[in-house]
Protein backbone atom coordinates (compact mmCIF):
# COMPACT_ATOMS: atom_id res chain seq x y z
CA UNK A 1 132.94 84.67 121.53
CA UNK A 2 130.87 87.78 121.81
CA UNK A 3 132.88 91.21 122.65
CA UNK A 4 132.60 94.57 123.55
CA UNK A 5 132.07 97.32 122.03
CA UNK A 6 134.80 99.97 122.14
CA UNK A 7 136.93 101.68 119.76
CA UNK A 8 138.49 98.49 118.48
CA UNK A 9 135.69 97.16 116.94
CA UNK A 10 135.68 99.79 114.66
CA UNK A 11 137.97 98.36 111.98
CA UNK A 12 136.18 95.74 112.62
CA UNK A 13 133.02 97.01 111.67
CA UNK A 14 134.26 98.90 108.78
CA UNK A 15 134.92 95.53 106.41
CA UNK A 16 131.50 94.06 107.31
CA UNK A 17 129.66 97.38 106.79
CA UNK A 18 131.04 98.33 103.56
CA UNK A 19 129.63 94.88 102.79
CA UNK A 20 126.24 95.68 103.58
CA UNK A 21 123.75 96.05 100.89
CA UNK A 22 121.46 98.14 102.74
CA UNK A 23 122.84 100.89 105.02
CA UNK A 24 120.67 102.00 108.32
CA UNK A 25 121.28 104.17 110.69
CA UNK A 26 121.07 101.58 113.36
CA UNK A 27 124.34 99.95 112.00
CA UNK A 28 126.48 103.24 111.87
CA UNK A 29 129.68 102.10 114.16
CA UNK A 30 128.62 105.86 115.78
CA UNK A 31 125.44 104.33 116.61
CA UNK A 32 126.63 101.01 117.98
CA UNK A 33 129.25 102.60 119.92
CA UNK A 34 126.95 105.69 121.12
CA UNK A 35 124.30 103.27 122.22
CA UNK A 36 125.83 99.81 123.11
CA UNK A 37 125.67 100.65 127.33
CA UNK A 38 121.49 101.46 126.48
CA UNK A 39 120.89 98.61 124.39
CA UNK A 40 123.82 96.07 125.88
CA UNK A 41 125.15 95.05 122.66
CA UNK A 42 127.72 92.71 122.13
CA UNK A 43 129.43 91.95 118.52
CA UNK A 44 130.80 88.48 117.00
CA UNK A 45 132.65 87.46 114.20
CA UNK A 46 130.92 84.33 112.69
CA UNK A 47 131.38 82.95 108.96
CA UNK A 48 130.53 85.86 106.37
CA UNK A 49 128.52 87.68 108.81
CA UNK A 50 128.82 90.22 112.01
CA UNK A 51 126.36 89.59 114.19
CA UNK A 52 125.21 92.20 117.24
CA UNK A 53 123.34 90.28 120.26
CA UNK A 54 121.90 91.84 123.56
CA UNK A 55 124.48 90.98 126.12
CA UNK A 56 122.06 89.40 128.90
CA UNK A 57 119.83 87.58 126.41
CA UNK A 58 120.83 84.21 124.69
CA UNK A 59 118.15 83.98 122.16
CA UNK A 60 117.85 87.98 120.98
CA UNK A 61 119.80 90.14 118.37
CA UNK A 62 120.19 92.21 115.58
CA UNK A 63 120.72 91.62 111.63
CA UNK A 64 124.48 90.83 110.77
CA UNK A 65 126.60 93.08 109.15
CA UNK A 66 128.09 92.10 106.01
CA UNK A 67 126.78 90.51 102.66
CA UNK A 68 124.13 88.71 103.75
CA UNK A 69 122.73 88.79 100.00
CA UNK A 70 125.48 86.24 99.60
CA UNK A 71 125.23 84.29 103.03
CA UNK A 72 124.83 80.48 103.28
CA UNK A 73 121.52 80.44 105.14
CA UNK A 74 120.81 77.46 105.25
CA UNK A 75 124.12 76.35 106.95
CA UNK A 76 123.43 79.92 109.23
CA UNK A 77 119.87 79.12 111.18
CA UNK A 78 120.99 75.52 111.95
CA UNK A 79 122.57 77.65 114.69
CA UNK A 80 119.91 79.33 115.86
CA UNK A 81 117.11 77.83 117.73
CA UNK A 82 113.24 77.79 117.48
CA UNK A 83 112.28 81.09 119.24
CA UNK A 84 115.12 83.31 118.28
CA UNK A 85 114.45 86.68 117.74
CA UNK A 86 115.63 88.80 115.10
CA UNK A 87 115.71 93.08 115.97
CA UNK A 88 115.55 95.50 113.22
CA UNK A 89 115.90 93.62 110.42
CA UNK A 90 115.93 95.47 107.43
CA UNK A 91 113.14 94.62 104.82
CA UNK A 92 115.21 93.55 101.61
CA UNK A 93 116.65 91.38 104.32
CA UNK A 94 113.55 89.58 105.70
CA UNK A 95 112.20 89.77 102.10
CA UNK A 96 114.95 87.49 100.98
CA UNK A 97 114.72 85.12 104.16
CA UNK A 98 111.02 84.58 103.73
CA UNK A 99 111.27 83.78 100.35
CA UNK A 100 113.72 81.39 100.87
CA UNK A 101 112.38 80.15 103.92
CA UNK A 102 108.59 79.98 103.83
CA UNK A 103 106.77 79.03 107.39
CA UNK A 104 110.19 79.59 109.16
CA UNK A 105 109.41 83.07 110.14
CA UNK A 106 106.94 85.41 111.63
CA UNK A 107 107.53 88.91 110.79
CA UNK A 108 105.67 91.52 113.41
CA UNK A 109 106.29 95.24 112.44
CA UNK A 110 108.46 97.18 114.67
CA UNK A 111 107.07 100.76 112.97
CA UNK A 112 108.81 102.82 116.20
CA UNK A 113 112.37 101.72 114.67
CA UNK A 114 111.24 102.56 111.29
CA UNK A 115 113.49 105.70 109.82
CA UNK A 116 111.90 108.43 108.53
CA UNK A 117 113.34 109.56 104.84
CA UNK A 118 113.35 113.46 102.91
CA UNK A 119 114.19 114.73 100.22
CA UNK A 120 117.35 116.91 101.38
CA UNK A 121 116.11 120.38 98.97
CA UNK A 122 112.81 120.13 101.00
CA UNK A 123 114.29 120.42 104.48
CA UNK A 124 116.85 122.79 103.06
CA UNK A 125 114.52 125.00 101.14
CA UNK A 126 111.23 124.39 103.90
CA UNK A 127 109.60 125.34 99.95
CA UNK A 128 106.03 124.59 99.36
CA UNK A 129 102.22 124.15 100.43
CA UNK A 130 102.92 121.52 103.13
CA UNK A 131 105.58 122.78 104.74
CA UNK A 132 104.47 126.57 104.99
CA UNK A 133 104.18 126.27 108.74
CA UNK A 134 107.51 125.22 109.19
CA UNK A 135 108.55 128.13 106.93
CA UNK A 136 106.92 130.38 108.74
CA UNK A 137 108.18 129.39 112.77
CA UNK A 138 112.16 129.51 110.41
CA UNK A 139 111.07 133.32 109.33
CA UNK A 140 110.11 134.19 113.05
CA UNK A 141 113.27 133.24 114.27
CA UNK A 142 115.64 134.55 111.66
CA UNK A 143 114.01 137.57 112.63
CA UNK A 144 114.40 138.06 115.64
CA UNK A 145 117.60 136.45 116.28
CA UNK A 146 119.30 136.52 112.37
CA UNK A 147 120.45 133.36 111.20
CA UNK A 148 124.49 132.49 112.93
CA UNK A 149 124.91 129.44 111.78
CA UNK A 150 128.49 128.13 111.93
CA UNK A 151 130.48 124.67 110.75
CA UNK A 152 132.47 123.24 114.19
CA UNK A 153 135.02 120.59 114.03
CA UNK A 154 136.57 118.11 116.84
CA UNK A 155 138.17 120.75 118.62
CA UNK A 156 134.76 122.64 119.45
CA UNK A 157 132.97 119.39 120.67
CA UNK A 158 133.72 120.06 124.04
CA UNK A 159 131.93 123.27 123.97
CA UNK A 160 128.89 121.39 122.44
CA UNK A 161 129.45 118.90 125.22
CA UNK A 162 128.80 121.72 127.66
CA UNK A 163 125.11 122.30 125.57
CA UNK A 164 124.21 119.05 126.14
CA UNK A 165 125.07 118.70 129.52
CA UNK A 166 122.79 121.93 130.33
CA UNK A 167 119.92 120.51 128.26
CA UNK A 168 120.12 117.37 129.53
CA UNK A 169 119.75 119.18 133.40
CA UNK A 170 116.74 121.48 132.52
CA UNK A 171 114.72 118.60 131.18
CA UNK A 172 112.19 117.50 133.66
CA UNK A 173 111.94 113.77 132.44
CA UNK A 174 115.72 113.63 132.54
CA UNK A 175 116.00 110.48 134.62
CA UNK A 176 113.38 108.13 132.42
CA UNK A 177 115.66 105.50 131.17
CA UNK A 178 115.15 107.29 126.87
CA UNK A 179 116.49 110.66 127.72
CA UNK A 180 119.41 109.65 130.24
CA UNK A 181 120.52 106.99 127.81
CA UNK A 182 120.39 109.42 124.95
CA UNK A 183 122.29 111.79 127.09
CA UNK A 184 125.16 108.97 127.33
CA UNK A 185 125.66 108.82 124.19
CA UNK A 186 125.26 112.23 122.36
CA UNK A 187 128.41 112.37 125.15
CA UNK A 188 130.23 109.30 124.80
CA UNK A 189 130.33 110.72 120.54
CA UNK A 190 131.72 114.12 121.90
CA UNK A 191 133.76 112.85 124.03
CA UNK A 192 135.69 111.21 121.46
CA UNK A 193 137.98 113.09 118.91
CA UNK A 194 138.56 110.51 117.10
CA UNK A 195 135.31 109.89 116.02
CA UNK A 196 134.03 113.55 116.46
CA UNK A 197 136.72 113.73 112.92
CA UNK A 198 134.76 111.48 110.92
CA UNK A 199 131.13 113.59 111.91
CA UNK A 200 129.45 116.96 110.58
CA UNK A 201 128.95 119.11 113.45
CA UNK A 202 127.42 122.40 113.67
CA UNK A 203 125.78 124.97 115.83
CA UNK A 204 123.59 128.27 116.05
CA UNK A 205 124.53 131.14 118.28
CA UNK A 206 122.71 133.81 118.95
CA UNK A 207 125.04 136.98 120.33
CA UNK A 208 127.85 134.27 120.83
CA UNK A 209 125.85 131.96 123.17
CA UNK A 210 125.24 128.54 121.20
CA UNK A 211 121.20 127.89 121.26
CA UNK A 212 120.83 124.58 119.16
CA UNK A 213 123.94 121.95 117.64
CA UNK A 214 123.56 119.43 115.65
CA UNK A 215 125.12 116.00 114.33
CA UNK A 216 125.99 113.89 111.52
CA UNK A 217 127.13 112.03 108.81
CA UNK A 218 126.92 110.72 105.28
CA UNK A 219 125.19 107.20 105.35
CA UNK A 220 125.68 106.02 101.60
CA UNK A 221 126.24 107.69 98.52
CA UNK A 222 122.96 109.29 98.71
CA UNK A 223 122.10 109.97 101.63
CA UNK A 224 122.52 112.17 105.10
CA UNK A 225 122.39 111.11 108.32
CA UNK A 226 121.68 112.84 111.27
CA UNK A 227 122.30 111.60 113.89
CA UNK A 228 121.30 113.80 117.49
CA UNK A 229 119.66 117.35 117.16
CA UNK A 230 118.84 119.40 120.22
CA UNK A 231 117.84 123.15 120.78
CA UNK A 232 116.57 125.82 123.50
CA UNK A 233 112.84 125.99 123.31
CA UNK A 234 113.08 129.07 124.95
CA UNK A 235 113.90 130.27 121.34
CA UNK A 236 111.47 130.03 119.24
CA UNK A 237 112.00 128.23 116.48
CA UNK A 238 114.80 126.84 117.02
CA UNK A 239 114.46 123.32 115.98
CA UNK A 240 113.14 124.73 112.40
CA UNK A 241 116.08 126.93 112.49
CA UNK A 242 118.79 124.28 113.66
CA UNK A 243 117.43 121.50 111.11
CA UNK A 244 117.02 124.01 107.72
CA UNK A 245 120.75 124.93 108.51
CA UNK A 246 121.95 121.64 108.93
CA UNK A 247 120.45 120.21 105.83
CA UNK A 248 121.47 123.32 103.91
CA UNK A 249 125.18 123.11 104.67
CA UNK A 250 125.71 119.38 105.31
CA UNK A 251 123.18 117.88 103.08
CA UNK A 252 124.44 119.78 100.23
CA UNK A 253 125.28 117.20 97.15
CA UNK A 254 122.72 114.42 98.86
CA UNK A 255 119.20 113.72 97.41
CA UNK A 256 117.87 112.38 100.87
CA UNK A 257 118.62 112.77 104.44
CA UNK A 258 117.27 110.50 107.25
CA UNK A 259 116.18 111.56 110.46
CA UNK A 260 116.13 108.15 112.15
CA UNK A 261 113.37 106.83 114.09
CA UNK A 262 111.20 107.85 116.53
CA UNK A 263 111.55 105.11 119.20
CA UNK A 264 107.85 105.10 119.84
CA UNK A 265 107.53 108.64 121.63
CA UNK A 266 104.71 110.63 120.46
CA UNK A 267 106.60 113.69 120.31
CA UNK A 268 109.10 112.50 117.63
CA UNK A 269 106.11 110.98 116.45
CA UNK A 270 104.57 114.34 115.61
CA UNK A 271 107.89 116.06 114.87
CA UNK A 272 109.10 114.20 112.33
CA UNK A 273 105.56 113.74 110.37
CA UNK A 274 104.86 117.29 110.31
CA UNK A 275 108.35 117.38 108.18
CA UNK A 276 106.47 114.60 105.34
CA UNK A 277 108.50 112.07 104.96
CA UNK A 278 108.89 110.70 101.02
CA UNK A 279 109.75 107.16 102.55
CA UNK A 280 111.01 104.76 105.33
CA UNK A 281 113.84 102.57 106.53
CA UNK A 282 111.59 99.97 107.30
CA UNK A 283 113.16 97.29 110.17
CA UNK A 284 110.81 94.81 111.60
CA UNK A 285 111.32 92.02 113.83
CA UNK A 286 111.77 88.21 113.12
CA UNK A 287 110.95 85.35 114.82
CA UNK A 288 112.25 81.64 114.18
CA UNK A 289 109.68 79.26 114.11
């Protein structure tokens, strides 16, 4: 029977996901939980696996959770009909499925829900040729408004609830369905100290009024996650301020950090190009023929 998803799936979540050979962003419980009201997900227990479904649709969800490098599945698709539809399946995973399983799958590319991968030094460091631009908007705004970066814990995410909150009102596109969703749940994740203790969170101020904030966390051995990022424009160069910092002090000790997707807008598009990506999360979709 397919649940919820509220705080109680997190232990839960945690045995299947440790299980996992291939962490994504997508399958952070943060995520889940952040995003379940904008995507409707709903979670099951079945066999080996976890398994995430869109709430109104019978024949749609995710990739499971757990060792599905071990997974009977053979015994597994006799449950699922021609037609299903697999979301963001990760490509060791669809490698291994297709192999197995030639002519039962079409694979179409999902390249908005791919995540974009850096090497953590570059973003850190903003050193070299290609990323001399970026360099340059950081050493406009260090200075003119010097560089107060500062490491927040649970207790100051109501404050950085407050920055969202007034963000989220001066946007003009504020009620398409992307920006009020991601509004939800950058506060849903605030909102919550008891997951706000597991997270990275920091913020710049500039003469004690916070400008940018952003948040994180570590996604395997490897690599750091961030997770929602948001700045004043008014200030230029902000965003390269806000992202350097966070890289600097939180993706200390990692060799990559991933930015997550871009969801298809052209703006994060751009964005997170111009910072080069070394490689991708790919996801694609399956289909069950």
């Amino acid at each position: 029977m397919f649940q919820a998803i509220d705080l109680s799936f997190l232990s839960v979540h945690e045995k299947y996901w440790a299980a996992t050979p291939v962490k994504l962003p997508d399958y952070t419980f943060v995520n889940l939980y952040a995003w379940a009201e904008g995507h409707r997900l709903v979670w099951e227990e079945e066999g080996e696996l976890l398994w995430l479904k869109k709430e109104e649709l019978t024949d749609t969800f995710w990739a499971p959770l757990g060792n599905w490098q071990t997974a009977d599945w053979k015994r597994i698709l006799e449950r699922f009909a021609s037609g299903t539809v697999f979301e963001r399946v990760p490509a060791a995973l669809i490698e291994k499925l297709t192999r197995e399983f030639p002519g039962r799958f079409a694979v179409e590319e999902t390249p908005e829900e791919w995540d974009y991968l850096y090497e953590q030094k570059a973003l850190a460091t903003l050193s070299g040729a290609k990323l001399h631009k970026k360099k340059n908007h950081w050493n406009a705004f260090i200075k003119t408004y010097g560089e107060d970066f500062r490491k927040l814990s649970a207790d100051d995410a109501p404050a950085v609830a407050a920055f969202e909150e007034a963000w989220y009102e001066e946007r003009p596109d504020r009620d398409t369905p992307a920006i009020a969703n991601e509004n939800r749940a950058v506060l849903k994740i605030l909102e919550n100290a008891e997951i706000m203790r597991r997270l990275s969170l920091g913020a710049l101020y500039y003469e004690e009024k916070m400008i940018a904030f952003a948040l994180g966390e570590a996604l395997d051995e490897k690599t750091f996650l961030v997770h929602f990022e948001k700045g004043l424009p008014a200030y230029r160069g902000v965003y390269q301020a806000i992202n350097l910092a966070f890289a600097r002090e939180f993706g200390a000790g990692f060799e990559f950090i991933n930015r997550e997707q871009d969801s298809g807008s052209d703006g994060l598009r751009h964005a997170k190009r111009s910072y080069f990506p070394i490689a991708y999360g790919i996801k694609n979709r399956l289909r069950l023929i």
